[in-house]
Protein backbone atom coordinates (compact mmCIF):
# COMPACT_ATOMS: atom_id res chain seq x y z
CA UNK A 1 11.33 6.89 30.21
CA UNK A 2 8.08 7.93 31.71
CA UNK A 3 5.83 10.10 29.63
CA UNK A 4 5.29 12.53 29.93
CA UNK A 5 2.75 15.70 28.88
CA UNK A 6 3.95 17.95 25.66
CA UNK A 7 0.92 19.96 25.46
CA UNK A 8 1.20 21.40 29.01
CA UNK A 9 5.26 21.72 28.69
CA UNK A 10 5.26 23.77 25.27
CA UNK A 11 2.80 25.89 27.09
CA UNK A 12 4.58 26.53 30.79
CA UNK A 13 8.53 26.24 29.41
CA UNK A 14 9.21 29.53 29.33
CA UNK A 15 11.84 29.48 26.07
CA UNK A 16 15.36 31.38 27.72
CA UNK A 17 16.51 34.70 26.16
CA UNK A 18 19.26 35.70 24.62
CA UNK A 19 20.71 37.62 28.13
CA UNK A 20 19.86 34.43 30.14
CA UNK A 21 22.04 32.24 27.76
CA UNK A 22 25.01 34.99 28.27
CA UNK A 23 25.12 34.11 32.12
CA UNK A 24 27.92 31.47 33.26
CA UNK A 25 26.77 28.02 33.48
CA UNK A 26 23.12 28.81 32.19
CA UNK A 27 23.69 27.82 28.36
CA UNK A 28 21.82 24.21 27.64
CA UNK A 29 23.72 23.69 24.92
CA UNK A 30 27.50 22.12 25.69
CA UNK A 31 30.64 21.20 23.57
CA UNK A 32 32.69 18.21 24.11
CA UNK A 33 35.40 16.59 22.53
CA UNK A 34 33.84 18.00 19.49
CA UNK A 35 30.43 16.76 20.15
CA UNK A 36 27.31 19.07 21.08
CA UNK A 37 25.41 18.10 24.12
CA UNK A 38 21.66 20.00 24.60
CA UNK A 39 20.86 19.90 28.30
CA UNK A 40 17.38 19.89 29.27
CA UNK A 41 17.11 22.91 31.78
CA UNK A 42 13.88 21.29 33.50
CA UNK A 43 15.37 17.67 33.85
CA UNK A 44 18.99 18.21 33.38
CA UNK A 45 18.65 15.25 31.18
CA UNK A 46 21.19 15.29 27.68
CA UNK A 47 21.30 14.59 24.59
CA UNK A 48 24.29 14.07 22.80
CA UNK A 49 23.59 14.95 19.10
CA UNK A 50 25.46 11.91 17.44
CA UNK A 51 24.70 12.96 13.59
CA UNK A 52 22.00 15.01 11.59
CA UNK A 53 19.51 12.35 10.12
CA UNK A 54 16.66 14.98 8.42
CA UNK A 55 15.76 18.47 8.76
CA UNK A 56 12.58 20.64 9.03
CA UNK A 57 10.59 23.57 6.96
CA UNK A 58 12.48 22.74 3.92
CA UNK A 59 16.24 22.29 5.59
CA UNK A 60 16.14 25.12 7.91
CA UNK A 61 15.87 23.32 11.00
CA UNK A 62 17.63 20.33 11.83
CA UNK A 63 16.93 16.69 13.33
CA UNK A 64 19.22 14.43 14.94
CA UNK A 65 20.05 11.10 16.40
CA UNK A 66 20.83 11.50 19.96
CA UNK A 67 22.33 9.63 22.98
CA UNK A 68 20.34 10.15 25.82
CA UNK A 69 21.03 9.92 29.37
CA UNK A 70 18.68 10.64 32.59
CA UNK A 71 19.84 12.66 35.18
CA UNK A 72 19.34 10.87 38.58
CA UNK A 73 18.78 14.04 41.28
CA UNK A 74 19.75 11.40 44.55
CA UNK A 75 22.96 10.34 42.65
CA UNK A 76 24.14 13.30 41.05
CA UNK A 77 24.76 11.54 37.54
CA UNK A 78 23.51 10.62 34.14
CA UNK A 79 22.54 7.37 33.02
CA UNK A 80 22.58 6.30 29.33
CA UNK A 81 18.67 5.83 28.38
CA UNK A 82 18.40 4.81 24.68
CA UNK A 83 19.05 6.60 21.74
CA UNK A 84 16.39 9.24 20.41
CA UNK A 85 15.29 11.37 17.66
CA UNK A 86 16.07 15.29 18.65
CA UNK A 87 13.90 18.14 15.92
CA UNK A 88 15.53 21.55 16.97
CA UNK A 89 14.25 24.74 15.91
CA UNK A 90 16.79 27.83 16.90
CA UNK A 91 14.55 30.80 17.45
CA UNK A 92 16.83 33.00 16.95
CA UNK A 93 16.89 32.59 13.49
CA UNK A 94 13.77 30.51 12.57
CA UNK A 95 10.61 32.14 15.18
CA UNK A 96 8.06 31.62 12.31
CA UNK A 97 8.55 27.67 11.95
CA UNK A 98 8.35 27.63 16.01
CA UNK A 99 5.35 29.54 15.68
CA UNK A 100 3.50 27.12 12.96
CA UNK A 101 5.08 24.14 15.37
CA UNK A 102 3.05 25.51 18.02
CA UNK A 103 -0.24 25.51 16.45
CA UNK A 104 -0.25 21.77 15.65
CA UNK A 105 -3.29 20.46 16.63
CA UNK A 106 -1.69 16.96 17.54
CA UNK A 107 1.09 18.43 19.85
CA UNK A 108 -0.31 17.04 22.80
CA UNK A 109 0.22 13.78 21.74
CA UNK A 110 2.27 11.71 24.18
CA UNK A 111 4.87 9.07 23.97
CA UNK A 112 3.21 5.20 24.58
CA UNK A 113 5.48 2.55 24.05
CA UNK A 114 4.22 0.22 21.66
CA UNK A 115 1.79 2.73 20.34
CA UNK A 116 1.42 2.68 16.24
CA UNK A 117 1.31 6.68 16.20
CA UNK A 118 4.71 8.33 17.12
CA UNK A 119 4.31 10.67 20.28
CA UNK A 120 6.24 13.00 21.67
CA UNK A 121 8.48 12.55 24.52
CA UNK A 122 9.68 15.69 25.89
CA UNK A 123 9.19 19.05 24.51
CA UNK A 124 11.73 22.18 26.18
CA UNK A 125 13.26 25.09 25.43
CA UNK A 126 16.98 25.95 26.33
CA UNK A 127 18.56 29.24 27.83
CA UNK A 128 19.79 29.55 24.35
CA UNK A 129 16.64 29.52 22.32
CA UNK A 130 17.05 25.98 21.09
CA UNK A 131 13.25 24.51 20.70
CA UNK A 132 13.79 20.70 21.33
CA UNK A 133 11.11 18.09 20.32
CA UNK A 134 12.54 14.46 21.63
CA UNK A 135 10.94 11.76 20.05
CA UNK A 136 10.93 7.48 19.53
CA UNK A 137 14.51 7.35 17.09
CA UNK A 138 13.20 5.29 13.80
CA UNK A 139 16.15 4.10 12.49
CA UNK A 140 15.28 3.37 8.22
CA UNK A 141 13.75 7.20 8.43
CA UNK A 142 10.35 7.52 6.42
CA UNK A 143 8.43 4.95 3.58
CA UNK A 144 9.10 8.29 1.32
CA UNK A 145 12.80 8.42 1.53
CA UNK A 146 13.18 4.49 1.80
CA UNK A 147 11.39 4.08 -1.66
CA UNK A 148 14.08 7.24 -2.87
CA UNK A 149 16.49 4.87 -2.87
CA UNK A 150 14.49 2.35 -5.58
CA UNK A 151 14.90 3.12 -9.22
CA UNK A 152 11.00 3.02 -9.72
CA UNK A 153 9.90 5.27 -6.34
CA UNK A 154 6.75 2.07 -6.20
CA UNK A 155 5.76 -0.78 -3.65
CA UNK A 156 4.76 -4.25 -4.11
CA UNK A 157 1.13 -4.87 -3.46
CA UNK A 158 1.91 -6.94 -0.46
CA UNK A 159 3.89 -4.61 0.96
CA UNK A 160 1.45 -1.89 0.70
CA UNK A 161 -1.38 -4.09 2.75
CA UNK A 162 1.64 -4.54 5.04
CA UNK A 163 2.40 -0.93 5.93
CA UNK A 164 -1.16 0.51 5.21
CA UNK A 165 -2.65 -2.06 7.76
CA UNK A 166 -0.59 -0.45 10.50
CA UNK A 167 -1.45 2.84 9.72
CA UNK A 168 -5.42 1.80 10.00
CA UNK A 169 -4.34 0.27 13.34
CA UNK A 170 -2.98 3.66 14.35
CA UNK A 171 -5.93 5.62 13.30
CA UNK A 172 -8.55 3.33 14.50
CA UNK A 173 -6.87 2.97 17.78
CA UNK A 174 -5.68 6.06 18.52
CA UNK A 175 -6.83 8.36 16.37
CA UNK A 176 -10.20 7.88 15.48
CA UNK A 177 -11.51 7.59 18.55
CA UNK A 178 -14.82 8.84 19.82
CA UNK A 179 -15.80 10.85 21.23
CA UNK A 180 -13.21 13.07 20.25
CA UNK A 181 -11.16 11.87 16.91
CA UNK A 182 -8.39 13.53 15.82
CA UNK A 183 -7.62 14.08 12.18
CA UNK A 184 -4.22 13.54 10.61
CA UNK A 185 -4.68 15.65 7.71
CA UNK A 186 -1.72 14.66 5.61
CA UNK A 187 -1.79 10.93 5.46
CA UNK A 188 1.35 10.14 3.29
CA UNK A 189 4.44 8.02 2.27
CA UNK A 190 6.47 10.42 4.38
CA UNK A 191 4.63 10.10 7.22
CA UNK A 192 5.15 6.39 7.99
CA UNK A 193 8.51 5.77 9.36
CA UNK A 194 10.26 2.40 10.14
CA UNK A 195 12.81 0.90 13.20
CA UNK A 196 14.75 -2.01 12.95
CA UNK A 197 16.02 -3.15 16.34
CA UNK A 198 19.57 -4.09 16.23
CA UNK A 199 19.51 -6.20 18.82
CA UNK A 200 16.59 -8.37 18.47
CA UNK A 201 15.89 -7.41 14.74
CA UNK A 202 12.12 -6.48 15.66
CA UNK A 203 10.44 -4.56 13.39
CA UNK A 204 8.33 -1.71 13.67
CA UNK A 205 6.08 0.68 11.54
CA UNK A 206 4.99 3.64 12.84
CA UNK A 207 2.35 6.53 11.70
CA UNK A 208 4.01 9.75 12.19
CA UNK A 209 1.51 12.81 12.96
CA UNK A 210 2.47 16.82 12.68
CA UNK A 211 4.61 17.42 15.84
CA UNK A 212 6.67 14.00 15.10
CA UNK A 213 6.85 14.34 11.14
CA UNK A 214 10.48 15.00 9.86
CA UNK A 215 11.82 14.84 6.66
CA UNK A 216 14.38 11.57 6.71
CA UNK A 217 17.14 12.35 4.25
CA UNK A 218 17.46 13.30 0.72
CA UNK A 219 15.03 12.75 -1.85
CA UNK A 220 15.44 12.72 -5.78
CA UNK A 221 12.68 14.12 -7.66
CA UNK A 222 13.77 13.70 -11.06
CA UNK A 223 14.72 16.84 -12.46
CA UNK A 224 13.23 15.98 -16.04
CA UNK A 225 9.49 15.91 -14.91
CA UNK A 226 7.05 17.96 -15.25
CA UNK A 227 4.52 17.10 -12.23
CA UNK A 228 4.47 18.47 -8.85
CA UNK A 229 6.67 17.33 -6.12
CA UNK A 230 5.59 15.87 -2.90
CA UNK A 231 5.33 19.17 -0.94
CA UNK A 232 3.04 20.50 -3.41
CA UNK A 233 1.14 17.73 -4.40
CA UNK A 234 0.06 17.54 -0.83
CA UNK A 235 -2.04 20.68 -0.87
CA UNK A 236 -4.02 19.49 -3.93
CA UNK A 237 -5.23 15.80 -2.71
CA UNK A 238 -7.77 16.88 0.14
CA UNK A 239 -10.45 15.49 0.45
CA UNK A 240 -13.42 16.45 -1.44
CA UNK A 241 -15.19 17.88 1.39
CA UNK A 242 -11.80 19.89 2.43
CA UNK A 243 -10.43 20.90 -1.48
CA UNK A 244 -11.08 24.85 -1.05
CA UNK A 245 -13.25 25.13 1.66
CA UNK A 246 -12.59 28.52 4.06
CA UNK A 247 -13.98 26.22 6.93
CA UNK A 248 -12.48 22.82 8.66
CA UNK A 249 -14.78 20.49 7.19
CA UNK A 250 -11.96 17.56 7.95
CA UNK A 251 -12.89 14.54 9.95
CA UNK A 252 -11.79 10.72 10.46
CA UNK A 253 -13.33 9.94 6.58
CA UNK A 254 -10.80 12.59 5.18
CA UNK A 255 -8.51 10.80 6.27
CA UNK A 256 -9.33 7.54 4.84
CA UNK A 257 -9.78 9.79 1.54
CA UNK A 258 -5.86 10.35 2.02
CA UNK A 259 -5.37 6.79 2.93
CA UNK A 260 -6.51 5.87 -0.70
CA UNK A 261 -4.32 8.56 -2.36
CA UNK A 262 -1.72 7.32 -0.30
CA UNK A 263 -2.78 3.91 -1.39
CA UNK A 264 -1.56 5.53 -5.05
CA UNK A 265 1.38 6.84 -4.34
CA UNK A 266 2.89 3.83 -3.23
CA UNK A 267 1.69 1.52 -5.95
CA UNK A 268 2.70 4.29 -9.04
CA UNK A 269 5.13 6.42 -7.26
CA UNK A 270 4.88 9.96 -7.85
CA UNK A 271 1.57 10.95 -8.41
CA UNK A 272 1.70 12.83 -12.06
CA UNK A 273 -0.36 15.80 -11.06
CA UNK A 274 0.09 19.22 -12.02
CA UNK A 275 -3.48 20.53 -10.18
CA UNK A 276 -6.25 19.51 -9.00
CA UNK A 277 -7.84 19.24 -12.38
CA UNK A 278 -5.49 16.26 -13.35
CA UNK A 279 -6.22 14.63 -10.09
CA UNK A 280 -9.82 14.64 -10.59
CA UNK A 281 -9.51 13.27 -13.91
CA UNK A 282 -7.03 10.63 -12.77
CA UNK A 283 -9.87 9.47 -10.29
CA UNK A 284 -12.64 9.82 -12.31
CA UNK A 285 -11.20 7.02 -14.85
CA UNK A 286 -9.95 4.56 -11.79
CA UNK A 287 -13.64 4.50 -10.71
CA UNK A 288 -15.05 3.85 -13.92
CA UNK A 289 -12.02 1.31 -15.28
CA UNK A 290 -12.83 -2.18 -14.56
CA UNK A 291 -8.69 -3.14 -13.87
CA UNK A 292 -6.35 0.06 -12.44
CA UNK A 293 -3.31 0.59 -15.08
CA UNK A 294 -0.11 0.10 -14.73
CA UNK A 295 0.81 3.93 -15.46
CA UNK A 296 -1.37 6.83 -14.07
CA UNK A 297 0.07 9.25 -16.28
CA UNK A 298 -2.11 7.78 -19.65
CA UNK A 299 -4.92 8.46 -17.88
CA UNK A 300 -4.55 12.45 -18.79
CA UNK A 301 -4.18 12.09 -22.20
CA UNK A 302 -6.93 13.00 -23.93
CA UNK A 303 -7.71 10.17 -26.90
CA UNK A 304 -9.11 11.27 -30.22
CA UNK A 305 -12.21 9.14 -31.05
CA UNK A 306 -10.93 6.13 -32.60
CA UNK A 307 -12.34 4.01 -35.22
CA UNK A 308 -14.98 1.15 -34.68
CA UNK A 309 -12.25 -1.20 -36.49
CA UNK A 310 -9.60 -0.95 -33.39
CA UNK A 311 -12.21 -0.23 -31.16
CA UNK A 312 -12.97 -3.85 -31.56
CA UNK A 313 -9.26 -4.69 -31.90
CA UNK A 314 -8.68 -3.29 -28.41
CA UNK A 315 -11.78 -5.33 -27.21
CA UNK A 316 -9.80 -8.78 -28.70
CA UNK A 317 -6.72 -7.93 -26.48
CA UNK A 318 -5.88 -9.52 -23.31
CA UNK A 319 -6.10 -6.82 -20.43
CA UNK A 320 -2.69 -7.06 -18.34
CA UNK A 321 -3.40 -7.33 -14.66
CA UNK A 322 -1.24 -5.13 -12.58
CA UNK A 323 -3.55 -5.17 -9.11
CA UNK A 324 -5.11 -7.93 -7.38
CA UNK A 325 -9.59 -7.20 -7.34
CA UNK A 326 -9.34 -6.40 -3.51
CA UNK A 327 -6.61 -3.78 -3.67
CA UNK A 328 -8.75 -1.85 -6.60
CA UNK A 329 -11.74 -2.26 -4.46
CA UNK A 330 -10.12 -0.37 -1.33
CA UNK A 331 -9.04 2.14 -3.11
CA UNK A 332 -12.03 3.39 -5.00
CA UNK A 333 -13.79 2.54 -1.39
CA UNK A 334 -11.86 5.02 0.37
CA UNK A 335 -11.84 7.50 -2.55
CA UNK A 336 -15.25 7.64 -2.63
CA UNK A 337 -16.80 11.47 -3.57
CA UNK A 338 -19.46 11.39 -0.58
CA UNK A 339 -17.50 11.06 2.76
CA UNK A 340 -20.42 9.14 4.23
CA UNK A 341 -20.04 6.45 1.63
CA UNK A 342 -15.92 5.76 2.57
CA UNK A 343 -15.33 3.09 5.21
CA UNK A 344 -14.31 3.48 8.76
CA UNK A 345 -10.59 2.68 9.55
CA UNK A 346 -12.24 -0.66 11.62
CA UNK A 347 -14.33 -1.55 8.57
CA UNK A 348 -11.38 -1.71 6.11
CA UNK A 349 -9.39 -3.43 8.75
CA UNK A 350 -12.05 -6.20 8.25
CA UNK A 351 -11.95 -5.67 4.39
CA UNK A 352 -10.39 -8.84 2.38
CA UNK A 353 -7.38 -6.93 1.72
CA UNK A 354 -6.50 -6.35 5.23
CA UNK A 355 -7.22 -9.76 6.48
CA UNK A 356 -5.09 -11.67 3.80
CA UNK A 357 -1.55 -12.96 5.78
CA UNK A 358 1.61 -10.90 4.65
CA UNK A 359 5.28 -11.91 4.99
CA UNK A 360 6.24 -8.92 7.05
CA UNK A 361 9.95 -10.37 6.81
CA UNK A 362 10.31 -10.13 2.99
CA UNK A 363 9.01 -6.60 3.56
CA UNK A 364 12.12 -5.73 6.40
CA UNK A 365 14.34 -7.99 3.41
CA UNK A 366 12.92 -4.96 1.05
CA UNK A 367 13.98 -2.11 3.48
CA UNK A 368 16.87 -3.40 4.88
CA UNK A 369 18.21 -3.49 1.03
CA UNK A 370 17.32 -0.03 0.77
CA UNK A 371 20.77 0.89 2.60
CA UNK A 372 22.73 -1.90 0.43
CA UNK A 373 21.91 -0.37 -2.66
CA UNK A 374 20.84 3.58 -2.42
CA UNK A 375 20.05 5.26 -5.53
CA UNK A 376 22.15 8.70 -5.75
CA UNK A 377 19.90 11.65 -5.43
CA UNK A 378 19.85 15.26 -6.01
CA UNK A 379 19.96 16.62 -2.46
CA UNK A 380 16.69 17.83 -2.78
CA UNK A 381 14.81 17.17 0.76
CA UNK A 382 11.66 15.30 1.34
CA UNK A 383 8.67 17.43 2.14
């Protein structure tokens, strides 16, 4: 599949209206046997929607795996070409969401095989107001909904140098690049997505940015707590320099910020935060504790002052380690207050904890389990 240019397509595809898709033979959306076919009206090229595998905007637009086939002009036929990921937004019913689709500053990010950030490979509009994003199918669906299906939400140390070193790839290579970076601006667990090859069993792990972010199955919250959920949370853990400022103050060391919350998320699970007050006070402690805890949520209880007798009682007591010394240090490195003091996504790469060898197989062991043994959840979509 060549690639090809979203940026200028979602700008010249003029989307068809609603008396265009009434005309014989012009609708780009076809049933067979049962099965619903979106034609490309550009390429002629299909996709055959095979089944719904996440949605968009909270559930009101839909994503799907799809067969698709290239339409060969000199031979008058379609040839199967892979299996994809389809996002559709109907704009009949859901303009608003096209509209906030549109203004994604990483739109105009292309498809590049073997690239670590997920591009876009064809963005068009059908006769029938179906906005179609095709993108790179990732068959496990996102870190975020794969970690659902674990009773405890968290990942092994290891595993988080193993998926967090891609990411830093991505944004270092194709990112963070000067002259002109782009910022992510969400950096989380549901952002990183993972393909297992059938065939040859390869994996891959791949940063997913704004105009290829979907929300991979169902996620259970836990209807019993108290803290924010993902969607929310995400507003509250910008950056410093970001956290309720009128102006765009992001850049490539926001993003490492995010990398370290991230960092968080997948070591405790859920971040227990309620606002941005708890956050900061979560923080605050990590920086000045000399080993990370094994629950965040003691860190916002507020202790009464204790006595001098178990003061030095606590003193006599073995401190469990839960974190190797090099994990703890990138964290508070990238969650450093001053932006100017966080590292560069090419200076962590060089860090200790990047540079130590994983077992990426026991990793694609851990994921690969994740469809053995799902956890039932509440229907509740990832955000």
């Amino acid at each position: 599949m060549n690639p090809r240019s979203p940026k200028n397509e979602i700008e010249e595809t003029e989307i068809g209206s609603s008396s265009s898709s009434n005309q014989q033979g012009s609708s780009s959306v076809a049933k067979s046997d049962e099965k619903t076919i979106v034609i490309d009206p550009v390429t002629k090229d299909t996709y055959d929607l095979e089944k719904e595998i996440g949605s968009l905007y909270g559930g009101r637009c839909t994503v799907y795996k799809a067969l698709y086939s290239q339409y060969d002009k000199e031979k008058d036929m379609h040839e199967p070409a892979g299996v994809v990921t389809l996002k559709t937004i109907d704009l009949k019913l859901h303009k608003t969401e096209f509209n906030e689709f549109r203004s994604q500053s990483t739109i105009g990010l292309p498809y590049i095989p073997g690239a670590k950030v997920i591009g876009s490979m064809r963005i068009f509009g059908t006769p029938s107001n179906l906005f179609c994003v095709s993108l790179p199918y990732m068959s496990e669906g996102s870190l975020r909904y794969i970690l659902s299906t674990r009773t405890n939400k968290r990942l092994p140390e290891d595993f988080i140098g193993v998926v967090l070193k891609e990411v830093l790839v991505g944004l270092r290579d194709e990112l963070h690049v000067e002259p002109n970076p782009r910022v992510h601006n969400t950096l989380n667990a549901g952002d990183i997505f993972v393909h297992i090859d059938d065939a040859s069993g390869e994996m891959m792990i791949k940063l997913a940015c704004q105009a290829s972010v979907y929300d991979s199955g169902s996620y259970n919250r836990g209807a019993s707590s108290s803290f924010l959920d993902p969607e929310s949370i995400s507003k509250l853990v910008t950056a410093p320099e970001v956290f309720g400022s009128k102006n765009d103050n992001s850049g490539p060391k926001s993003d490492i910020w995010l990398l370290g919350i991230m960092a968080l998320e997948l070591a405790y699970g859920v971040l227990p935060v309620r606002n941005r007050e708890d956050l900061d006070r979560i923080l605050e402690k990590l920086r000045k504790k000399r080993k990370f805890p094994r629950s965040l949520e003691k860190l916002l209880i507020v202790k009464k002052r204790k006595s001098t007798f178990k003061k030095a009682m606590n003193l006599l007591k073995p401190k469990e380690k839960v974190f190797s010394k090099k994990f703890e240090r990138m964290v508070r490195e990238c969650l450093a207050k001053n932006p100017r003091e966080r590292p560069t996504a090419a200076q962590l790469l060089s860090s200790s904890f990047f540079t130590i060898e994983r077992d990426i197989e026991k990793f694609k062991r851990f994921v690969l389990s994740a469809k053995k043994n799902p956890v039932p959840t509440d229907n509740c979509r990832i955000s």
